[in-house]
N, C-alpha and C. Protein backbone atom coordinates (compact mmCIF):
# COMPACT_ATOMS: atom_id res chain seq x y z
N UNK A 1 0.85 -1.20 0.00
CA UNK A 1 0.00 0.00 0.00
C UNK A 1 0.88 1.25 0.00
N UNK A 2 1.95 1.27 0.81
CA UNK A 2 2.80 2.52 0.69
C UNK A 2 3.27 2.40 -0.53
N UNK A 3 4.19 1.66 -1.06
CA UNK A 3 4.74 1.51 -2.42
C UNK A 3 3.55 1.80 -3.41
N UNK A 4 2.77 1.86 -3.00
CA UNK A 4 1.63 2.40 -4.47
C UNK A 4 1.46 3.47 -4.36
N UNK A 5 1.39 4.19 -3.22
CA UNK A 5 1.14 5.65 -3.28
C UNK A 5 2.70 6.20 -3.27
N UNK A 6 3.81 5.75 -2.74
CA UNK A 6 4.31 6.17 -3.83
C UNK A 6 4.74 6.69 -4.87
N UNK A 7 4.44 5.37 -5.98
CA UNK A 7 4.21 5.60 -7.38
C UNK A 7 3.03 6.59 -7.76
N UNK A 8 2.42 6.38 -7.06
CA UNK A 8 1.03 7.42 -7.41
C UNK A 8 1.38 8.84 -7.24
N UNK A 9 2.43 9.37 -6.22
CA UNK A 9 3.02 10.49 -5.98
C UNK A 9 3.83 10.96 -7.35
N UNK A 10 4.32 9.37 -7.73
CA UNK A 10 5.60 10.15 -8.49
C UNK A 10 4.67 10.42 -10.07
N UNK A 11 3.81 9.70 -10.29
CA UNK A 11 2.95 9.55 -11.33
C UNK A 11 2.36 11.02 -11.35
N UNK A 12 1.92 11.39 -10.68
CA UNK A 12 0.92 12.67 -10.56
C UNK A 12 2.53 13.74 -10.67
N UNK A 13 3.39 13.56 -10.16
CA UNK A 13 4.42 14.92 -10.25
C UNK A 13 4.46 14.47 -11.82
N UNK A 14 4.77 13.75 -12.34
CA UNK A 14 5.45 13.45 -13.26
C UNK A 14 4.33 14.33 -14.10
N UNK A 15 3.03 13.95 -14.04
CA UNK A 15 1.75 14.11 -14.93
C UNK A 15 1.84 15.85 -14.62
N UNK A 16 1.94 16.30 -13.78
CA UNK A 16 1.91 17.86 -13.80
C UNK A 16 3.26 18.46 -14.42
N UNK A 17 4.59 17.84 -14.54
CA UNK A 17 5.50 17.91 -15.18
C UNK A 17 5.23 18.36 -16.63
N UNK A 18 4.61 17.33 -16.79
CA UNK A 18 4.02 17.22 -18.61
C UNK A 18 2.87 18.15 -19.21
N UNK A 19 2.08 18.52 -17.95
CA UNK A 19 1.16 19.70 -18.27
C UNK A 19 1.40 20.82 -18.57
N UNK A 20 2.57 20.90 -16.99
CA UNK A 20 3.67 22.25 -17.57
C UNK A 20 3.93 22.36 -19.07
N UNK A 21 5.07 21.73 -19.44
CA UNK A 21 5.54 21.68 -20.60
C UNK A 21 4.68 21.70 -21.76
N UNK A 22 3.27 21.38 -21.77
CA UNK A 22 2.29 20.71 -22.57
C UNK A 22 2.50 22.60 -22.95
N UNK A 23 1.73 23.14 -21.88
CA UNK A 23 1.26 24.14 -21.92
C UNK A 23 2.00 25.34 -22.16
N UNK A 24 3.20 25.37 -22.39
CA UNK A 24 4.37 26.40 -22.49
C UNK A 24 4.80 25.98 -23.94
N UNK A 25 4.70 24.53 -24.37
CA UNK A 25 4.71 24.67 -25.77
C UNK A 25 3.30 25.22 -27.09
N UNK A 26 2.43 24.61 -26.05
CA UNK A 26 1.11 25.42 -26.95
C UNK A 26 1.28 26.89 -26.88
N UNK A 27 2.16 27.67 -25.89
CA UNK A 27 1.95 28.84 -25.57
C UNK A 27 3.12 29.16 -26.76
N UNK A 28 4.07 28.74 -27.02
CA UNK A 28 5.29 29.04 -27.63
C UNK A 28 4.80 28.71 -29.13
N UNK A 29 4.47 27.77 -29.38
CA UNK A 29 3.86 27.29 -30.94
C UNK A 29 2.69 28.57 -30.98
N UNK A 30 1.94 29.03 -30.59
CA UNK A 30 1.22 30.09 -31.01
C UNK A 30 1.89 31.11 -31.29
N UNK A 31 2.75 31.79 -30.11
CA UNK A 31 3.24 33.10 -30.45
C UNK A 31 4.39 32.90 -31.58
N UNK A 32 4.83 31.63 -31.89
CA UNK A 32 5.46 31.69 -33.22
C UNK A 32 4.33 31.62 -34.44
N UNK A 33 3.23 30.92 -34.10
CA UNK A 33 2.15 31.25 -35.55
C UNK A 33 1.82 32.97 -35.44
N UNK A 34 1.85 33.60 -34.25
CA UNK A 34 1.07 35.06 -34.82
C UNK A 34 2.58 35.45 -34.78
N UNK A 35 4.00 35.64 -34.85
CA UNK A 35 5.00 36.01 -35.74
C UNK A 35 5.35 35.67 -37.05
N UNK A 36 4.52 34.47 -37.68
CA UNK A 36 4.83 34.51 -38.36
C UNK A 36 3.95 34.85 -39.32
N UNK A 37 2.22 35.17 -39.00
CA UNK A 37 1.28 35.46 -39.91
C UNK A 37 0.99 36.66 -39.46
N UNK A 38 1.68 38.20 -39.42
CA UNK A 38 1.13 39.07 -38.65
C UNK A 38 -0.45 39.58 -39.60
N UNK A 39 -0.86 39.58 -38.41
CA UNK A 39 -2.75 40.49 -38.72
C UNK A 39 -2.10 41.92 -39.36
């Protein structure tokens, strides 16, 4: 039971790890589409 939570700890850091990043590349891939198509 400890050894699963745990993993469940490291699973969930890991999973917010990836959200981060998820989300700083959607943020980065946009502001390179409106540099490169200016309105």
């Amino acid at each position: 039971m400890r050894r699963e939570n745990a993993g469940f700890s490291v699973f969930t850091s890991a999973f917010r790890e990836i959200n981060r990043s998820r989300r700083s590349f959607i943020v980065s891939r946009s502001v390179v589409y409106l540099f490169w198509n200016p309105q």
